[in-house]
PDB file of N, CA and C in Angstrom:
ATOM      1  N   UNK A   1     -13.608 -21.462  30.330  1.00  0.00           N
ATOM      2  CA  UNK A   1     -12.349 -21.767  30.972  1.00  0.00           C
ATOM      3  C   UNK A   1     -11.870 -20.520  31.707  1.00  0.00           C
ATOM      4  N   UNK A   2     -11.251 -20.696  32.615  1.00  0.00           N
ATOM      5  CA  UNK A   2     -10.992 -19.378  33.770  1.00  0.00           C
ATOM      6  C   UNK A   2      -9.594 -19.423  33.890  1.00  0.00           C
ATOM      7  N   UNK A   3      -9.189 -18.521  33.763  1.00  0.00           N
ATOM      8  CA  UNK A   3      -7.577 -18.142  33.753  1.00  0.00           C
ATOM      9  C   UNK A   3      -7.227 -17.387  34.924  1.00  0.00           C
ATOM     10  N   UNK A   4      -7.054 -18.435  36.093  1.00  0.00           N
ATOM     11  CA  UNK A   4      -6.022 -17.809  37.551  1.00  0.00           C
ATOM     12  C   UNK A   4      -7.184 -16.940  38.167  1.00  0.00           C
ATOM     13  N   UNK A   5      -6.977 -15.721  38.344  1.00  0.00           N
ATOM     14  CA  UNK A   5      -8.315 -14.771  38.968  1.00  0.00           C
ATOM     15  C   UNK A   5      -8.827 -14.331  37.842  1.00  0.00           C
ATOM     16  N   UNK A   6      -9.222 -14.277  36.667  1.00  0.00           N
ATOM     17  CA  UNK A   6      -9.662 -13.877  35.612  1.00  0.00           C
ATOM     18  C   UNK A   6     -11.502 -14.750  35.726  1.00  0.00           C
ATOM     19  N   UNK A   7     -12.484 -13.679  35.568  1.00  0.00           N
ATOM     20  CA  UNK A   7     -13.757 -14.582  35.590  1.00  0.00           C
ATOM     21  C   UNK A   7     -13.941 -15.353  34.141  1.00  0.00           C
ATOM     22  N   UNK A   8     -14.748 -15.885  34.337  1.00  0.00           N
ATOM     23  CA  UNK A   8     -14.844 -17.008  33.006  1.00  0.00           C
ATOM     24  C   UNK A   8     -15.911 -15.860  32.126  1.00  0.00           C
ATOM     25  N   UNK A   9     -14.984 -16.377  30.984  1.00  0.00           N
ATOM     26  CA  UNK A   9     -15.238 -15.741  29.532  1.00  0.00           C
ATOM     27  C   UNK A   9     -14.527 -14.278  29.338  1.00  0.00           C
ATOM     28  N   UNK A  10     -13.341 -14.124  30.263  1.00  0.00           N
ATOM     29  CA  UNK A  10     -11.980 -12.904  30.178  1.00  0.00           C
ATOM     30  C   UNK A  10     -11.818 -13.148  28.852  1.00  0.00           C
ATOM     31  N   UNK A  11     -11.030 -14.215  28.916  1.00  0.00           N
ATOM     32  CA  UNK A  11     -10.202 -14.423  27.866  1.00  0.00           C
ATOM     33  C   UNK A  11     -10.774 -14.819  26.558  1.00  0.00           C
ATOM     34  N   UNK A  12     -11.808 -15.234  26.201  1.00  0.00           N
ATOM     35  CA  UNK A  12     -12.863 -14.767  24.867  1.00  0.00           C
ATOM     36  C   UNK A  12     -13.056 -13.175  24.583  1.00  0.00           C
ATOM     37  N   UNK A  13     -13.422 -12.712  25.779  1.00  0.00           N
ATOM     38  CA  UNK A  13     -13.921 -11.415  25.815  1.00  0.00           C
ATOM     39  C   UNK A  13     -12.669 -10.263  25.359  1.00  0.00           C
ATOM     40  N   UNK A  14     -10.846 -10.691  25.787  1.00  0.00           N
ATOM     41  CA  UNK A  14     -10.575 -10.014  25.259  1.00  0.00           C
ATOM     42  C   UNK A  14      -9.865 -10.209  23.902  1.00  0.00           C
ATOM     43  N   UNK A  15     -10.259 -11.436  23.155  1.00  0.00           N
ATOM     44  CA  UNK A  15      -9.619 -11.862  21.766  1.00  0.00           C
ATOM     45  C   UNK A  15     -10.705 -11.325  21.248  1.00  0.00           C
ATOM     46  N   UNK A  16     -11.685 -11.635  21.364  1.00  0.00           N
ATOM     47  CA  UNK A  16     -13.080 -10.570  20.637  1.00  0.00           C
ATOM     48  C   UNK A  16     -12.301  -9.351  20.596  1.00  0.00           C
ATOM     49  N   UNK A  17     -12.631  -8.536  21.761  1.00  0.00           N
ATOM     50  CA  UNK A  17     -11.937  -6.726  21.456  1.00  0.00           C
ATOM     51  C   UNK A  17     -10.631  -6.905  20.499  1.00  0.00           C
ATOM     52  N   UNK A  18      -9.612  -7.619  20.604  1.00  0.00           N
ATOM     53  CA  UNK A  18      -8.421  -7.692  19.946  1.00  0.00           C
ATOM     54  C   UNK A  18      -8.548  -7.537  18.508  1.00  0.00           C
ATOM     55  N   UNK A  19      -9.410  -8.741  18.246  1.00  0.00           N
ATOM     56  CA  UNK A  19     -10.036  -9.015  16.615  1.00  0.00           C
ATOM     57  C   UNK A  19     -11.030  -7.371  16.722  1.00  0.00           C
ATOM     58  N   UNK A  20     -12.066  -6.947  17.248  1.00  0.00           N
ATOM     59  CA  UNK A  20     -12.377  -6.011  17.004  1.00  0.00           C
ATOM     60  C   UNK A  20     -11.219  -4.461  16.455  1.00  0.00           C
ATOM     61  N   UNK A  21     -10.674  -4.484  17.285  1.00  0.00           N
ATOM     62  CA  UNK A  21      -9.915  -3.547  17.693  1.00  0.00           C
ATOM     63  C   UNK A  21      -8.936  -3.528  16.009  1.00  0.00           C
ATOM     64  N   UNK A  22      -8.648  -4.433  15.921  1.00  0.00           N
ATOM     65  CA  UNK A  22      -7.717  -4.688  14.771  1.00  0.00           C
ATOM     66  C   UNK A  22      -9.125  -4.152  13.193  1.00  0.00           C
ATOM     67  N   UNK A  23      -9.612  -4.957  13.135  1.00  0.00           N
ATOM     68  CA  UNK A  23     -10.803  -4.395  12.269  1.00  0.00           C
ATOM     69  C   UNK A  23     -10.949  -3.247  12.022  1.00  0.00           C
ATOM     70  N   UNK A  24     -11.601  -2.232  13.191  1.00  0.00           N
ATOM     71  CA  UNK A  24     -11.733  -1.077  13.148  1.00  0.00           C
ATOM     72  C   UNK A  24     -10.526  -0.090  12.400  1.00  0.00           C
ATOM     73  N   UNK A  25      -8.949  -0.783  12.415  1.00  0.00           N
ATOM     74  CA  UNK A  25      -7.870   0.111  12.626  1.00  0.00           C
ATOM     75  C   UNK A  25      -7.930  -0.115  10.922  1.00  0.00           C
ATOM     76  N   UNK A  26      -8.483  -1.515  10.275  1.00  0.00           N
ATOM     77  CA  UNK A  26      -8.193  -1.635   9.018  1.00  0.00           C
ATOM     78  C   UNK A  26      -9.298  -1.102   8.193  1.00  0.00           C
ATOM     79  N   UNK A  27     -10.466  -0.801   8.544  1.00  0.00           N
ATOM     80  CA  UNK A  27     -11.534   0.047   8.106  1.00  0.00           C
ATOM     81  C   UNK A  27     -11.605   1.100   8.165  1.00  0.00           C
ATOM     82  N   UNK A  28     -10.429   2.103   9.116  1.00  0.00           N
ATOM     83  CA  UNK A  28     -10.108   3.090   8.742  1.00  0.00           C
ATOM     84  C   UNK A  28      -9.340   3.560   8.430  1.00  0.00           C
ATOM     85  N   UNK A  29      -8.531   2.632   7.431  1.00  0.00           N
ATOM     86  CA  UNK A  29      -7.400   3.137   6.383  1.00  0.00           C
ATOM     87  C   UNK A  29      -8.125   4.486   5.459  1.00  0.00           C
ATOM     88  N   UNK A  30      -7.669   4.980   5.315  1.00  0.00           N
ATOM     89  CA  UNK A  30      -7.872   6.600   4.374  1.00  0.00           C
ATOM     90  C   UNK A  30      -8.122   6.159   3.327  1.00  0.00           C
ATOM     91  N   UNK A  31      -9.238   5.627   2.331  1.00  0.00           N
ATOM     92  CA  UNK A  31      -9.657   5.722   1.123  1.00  0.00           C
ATOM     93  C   UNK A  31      -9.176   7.376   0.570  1.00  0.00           C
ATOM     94  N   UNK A  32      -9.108   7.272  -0.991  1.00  0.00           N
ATOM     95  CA  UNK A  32      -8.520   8.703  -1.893  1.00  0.00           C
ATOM     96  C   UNK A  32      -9.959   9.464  -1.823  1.00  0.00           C
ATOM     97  N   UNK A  33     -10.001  10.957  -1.383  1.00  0.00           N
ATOM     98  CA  UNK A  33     -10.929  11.793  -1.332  1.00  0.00           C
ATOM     99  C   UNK A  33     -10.411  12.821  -2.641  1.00  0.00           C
ATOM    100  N   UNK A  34     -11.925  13.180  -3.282  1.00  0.00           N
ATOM    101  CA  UNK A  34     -11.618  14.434  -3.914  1.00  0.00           C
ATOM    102  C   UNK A  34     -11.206  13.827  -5.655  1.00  0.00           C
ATOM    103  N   UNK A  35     -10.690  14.308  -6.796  1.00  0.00           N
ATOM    104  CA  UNK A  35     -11.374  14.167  -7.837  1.00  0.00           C
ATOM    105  C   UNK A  35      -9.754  13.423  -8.305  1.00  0.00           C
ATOM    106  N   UNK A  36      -9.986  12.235  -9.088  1.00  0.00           N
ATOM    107  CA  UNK A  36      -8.762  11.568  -9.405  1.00  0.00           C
ATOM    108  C   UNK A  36      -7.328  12.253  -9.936  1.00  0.00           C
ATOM    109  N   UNK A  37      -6.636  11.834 -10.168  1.00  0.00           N
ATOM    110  CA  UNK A  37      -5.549  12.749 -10.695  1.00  0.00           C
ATOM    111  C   UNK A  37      -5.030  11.843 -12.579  1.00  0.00           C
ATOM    112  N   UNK A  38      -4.804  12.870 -13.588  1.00  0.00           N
ATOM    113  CA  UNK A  38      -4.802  11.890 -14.757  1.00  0.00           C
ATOM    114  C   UNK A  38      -3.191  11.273 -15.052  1.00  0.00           C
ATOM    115  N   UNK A  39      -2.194  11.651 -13.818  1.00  0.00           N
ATOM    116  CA  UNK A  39      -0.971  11.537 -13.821  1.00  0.00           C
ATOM    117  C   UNK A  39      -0.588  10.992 -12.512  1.00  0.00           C
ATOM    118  N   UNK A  40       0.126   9.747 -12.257  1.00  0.00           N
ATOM    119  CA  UNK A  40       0.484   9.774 -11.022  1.00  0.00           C
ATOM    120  C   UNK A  40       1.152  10.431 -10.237  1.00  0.00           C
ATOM    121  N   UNK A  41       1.228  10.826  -8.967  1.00  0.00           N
ATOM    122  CA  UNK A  41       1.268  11.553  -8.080  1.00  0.00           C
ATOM    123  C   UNK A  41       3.339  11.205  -7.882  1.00  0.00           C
ATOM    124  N   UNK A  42       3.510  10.134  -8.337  1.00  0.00           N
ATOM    125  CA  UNK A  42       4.848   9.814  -8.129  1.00  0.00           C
ATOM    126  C   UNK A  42       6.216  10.114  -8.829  1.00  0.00           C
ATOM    127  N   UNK A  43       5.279   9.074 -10.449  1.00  0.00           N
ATOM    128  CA  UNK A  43       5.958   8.852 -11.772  1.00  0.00           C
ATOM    129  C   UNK A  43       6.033   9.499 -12.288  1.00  0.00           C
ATOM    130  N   UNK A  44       5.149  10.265 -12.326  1.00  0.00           N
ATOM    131  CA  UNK A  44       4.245  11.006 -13.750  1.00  0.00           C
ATOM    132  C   UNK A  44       4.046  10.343 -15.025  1.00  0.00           C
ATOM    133  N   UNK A  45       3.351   9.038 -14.708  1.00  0.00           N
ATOM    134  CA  UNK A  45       3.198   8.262 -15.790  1.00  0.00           C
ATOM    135  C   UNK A  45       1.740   8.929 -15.756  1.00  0.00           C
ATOM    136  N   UNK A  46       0.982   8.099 -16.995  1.00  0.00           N
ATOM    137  CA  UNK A  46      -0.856   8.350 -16.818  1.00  0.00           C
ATOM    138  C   UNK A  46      -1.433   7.100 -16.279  1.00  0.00           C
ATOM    139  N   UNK A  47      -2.540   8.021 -15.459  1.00  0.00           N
ATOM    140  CA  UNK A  47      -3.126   7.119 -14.669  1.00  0.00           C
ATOM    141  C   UNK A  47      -4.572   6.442 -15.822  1.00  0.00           C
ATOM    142  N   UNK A  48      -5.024   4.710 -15.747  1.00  0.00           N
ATOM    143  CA  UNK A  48      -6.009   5.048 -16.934  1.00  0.00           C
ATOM    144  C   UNK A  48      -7.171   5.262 -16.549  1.00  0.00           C
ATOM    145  N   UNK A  49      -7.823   5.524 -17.690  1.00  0.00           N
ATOM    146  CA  UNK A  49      -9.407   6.139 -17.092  1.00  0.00           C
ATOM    147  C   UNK A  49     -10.277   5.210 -16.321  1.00  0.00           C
ATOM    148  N   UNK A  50     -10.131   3.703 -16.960  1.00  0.00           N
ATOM    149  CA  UNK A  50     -10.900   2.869 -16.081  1.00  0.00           C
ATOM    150  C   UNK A  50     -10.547   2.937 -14.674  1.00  0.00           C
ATOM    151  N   UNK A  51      -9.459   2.792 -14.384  1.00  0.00           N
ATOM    152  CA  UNK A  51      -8.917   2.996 -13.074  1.00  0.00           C
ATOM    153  C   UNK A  51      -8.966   4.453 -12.172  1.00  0.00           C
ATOM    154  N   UNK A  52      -9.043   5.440 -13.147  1.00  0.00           N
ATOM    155  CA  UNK A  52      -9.770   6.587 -12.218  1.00  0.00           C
ATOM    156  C   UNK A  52     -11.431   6.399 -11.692  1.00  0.00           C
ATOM    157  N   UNK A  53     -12.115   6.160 -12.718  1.00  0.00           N
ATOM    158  CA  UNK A  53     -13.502   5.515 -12.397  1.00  0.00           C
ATOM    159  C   UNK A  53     -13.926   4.673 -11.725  1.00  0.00           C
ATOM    160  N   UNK A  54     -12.972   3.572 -11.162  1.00  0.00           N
ATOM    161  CA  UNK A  54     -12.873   2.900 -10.661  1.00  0.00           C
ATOM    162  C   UNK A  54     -12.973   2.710  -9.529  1.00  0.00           C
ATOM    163  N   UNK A  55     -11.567   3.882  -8.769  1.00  0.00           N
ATOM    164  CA  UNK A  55     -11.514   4.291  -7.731  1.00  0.00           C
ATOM    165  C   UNK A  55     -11.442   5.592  -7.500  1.00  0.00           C
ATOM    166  N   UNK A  56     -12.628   6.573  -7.298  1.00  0.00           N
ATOM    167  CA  UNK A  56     -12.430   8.197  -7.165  1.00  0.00           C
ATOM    168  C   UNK A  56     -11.437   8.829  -6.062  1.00  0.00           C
ATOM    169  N   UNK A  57     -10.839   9.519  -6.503  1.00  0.00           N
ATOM    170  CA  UNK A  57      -9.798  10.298  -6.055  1.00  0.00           C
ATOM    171  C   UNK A  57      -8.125   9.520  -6.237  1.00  0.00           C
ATOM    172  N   UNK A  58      -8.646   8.959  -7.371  1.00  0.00           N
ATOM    173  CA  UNK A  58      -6.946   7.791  -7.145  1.00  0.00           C
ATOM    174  C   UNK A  58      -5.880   8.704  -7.269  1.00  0.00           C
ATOM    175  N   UNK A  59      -4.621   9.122  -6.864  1.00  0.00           N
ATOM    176  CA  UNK A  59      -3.320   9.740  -6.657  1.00  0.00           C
ATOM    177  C   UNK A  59      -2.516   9.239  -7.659  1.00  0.00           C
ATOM    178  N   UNK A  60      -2.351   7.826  -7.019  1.00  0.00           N
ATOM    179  CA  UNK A  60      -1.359   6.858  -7.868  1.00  0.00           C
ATOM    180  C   UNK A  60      -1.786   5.912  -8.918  1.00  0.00           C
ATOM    181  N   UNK A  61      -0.439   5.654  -9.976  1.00  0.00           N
ATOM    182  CA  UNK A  61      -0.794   4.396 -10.839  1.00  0.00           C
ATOM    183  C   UNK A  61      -0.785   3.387 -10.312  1.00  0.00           C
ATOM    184  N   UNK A  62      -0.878   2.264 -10.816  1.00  0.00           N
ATOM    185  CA  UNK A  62      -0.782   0.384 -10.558  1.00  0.00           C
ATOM    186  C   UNK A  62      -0.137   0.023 -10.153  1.00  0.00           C
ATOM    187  N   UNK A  63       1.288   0.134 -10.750  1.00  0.00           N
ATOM    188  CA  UNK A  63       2.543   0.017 -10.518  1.00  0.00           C
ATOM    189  C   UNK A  63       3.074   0.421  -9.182  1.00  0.00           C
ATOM    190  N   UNK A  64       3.061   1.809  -8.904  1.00  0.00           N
ATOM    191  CA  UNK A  64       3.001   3.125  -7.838  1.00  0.00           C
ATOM    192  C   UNK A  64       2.382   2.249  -6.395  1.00  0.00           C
ATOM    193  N   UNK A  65       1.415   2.294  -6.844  1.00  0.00           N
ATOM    194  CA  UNK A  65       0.022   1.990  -5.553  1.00  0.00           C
ATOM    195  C   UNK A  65       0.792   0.086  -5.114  1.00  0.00           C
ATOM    196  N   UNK A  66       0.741  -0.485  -6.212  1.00  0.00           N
ATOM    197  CA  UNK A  66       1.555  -1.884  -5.774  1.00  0.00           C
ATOM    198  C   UNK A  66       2.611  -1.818  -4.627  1.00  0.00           C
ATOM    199  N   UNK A  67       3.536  -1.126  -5.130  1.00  0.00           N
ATOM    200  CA  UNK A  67       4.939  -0.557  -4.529  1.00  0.00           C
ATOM    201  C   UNK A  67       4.538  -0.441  -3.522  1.00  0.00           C
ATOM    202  N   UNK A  68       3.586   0.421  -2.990  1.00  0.00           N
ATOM    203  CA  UNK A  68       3.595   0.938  -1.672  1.00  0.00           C
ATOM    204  C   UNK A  68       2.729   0.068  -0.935  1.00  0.00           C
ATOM    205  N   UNK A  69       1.748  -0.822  -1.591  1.00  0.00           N
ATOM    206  CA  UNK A  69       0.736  -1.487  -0.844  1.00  0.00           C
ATOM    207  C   UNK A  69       2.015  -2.494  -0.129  1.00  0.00           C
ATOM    208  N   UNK A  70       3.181  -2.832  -1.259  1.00  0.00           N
ATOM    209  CA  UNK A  70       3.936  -3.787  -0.871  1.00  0.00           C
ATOM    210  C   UNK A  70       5.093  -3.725   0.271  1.00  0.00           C
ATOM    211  N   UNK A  71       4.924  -2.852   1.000  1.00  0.00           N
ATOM    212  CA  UNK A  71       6.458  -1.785   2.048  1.00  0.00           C
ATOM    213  C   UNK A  71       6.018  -2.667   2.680  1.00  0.00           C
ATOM    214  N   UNK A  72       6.837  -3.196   3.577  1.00  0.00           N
ATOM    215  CA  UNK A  72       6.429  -3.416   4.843  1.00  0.00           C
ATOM    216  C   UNK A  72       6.685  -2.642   5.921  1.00  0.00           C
ATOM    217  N   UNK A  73       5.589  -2.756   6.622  1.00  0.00           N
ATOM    218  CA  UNK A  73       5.341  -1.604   7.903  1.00  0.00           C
ATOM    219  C   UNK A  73       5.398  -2.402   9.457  1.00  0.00           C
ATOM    220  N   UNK A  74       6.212  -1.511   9.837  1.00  0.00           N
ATOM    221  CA  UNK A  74       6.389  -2.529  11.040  1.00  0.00           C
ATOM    222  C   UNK A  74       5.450  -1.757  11.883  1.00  0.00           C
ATOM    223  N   UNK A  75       4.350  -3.177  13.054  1.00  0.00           N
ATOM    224  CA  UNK A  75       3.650  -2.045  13.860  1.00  0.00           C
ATOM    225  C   UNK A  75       4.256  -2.430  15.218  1.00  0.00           C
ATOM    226  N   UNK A  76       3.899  -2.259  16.261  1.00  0.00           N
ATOM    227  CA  UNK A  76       4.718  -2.740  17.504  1.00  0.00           C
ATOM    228  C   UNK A  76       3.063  -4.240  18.154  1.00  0.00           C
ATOM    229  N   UNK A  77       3.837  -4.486  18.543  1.00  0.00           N
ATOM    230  CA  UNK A  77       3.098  -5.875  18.986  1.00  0.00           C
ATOM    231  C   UNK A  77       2.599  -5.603  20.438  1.00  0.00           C
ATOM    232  N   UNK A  78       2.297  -4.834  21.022  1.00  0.00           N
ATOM    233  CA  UNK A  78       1.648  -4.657  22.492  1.00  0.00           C
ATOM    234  C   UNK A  78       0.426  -4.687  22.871  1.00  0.00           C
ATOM    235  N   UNK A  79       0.325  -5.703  23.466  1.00  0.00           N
ATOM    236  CA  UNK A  79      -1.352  -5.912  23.870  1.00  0.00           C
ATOM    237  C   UNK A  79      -1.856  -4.980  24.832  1.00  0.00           C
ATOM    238  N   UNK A  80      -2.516  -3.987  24.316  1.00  0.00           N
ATOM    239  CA  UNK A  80      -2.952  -2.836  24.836  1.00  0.00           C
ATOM    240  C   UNK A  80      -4.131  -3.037  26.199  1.00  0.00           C
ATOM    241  N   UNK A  81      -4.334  -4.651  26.008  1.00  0.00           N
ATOM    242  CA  UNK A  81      -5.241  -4.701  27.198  1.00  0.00           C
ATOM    243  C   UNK A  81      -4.813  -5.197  28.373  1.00  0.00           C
ATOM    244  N   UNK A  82      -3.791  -6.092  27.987  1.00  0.00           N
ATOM    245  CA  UNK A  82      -2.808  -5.539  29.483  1.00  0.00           C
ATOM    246  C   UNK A  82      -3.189  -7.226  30.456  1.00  0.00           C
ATOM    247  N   UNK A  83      -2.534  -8.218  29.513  1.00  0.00           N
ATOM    248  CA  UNK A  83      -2.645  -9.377  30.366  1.00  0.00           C
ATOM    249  C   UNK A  83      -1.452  -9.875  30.852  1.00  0.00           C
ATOM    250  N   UNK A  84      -1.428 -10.579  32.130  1.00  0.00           N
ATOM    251  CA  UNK A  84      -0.170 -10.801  32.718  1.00  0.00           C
ATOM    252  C   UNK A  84       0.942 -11.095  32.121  1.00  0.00           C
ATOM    253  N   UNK A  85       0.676 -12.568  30.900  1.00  0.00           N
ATOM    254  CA  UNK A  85       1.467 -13.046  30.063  1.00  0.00           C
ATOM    255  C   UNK A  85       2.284 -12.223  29.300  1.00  0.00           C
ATOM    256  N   UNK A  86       1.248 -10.503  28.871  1.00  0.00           N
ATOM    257  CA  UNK A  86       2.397  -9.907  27.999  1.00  0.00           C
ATOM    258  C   UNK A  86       2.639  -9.130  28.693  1.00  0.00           C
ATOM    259  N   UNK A  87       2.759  -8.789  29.931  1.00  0.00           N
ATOM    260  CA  UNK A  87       3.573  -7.949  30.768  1.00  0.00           C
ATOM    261  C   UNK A  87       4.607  -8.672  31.131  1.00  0.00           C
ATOM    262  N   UNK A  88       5.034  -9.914  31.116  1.00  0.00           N
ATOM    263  CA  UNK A  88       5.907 -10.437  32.052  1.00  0.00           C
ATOM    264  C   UNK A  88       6.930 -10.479  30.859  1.00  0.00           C
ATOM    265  N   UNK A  89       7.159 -10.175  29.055  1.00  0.00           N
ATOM    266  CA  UNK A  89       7.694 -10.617  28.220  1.00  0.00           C
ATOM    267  C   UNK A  89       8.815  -8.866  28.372  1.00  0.00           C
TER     268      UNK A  89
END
């Protein structure tokens, strides 16, 4: 399907990169480097051993790490590739 002057298969081509693009940004979230900690980094509760072993270099407890997995983060919504529709918004 061809969108106005756009050649056919634009608009596949750029929901592919989009979905790519998004992927990449979530595969390089910062995994914990370096040797666990036996106290959280927050509480100072203890962190437990299964859960250091678990995940090497963990910072935070359960509780801790929940909390923050749970923030919400606002990102901005701009389609970086730049199609008419979201320029005109």
């Amino acid at each position: 399907m061809a969108g106005g002057w756009a050649r056919d298969g634009a608009v596949s081509e750029q929901i592919e990169a989009s979905i790519s693009d998004e992927l990449a940004r979530m595969q390089a979230k910062k995994r914990p480097v370096g040797e666990s900690l036996t106290h959280c980094a927050e509480c100072e509760e203890p962190i437990p051993e299964k859960r250091r072993l678990a995940i090497p270099g963990v910072k935070l407890c359960l509780d801790c790490q929940q909390e923050r997995d749970g923030a919400f983060k606002a990102r901005g919504g701009i389609n970086r590739r730049g199609s008419k529709d979201s320029q005109l918004k």
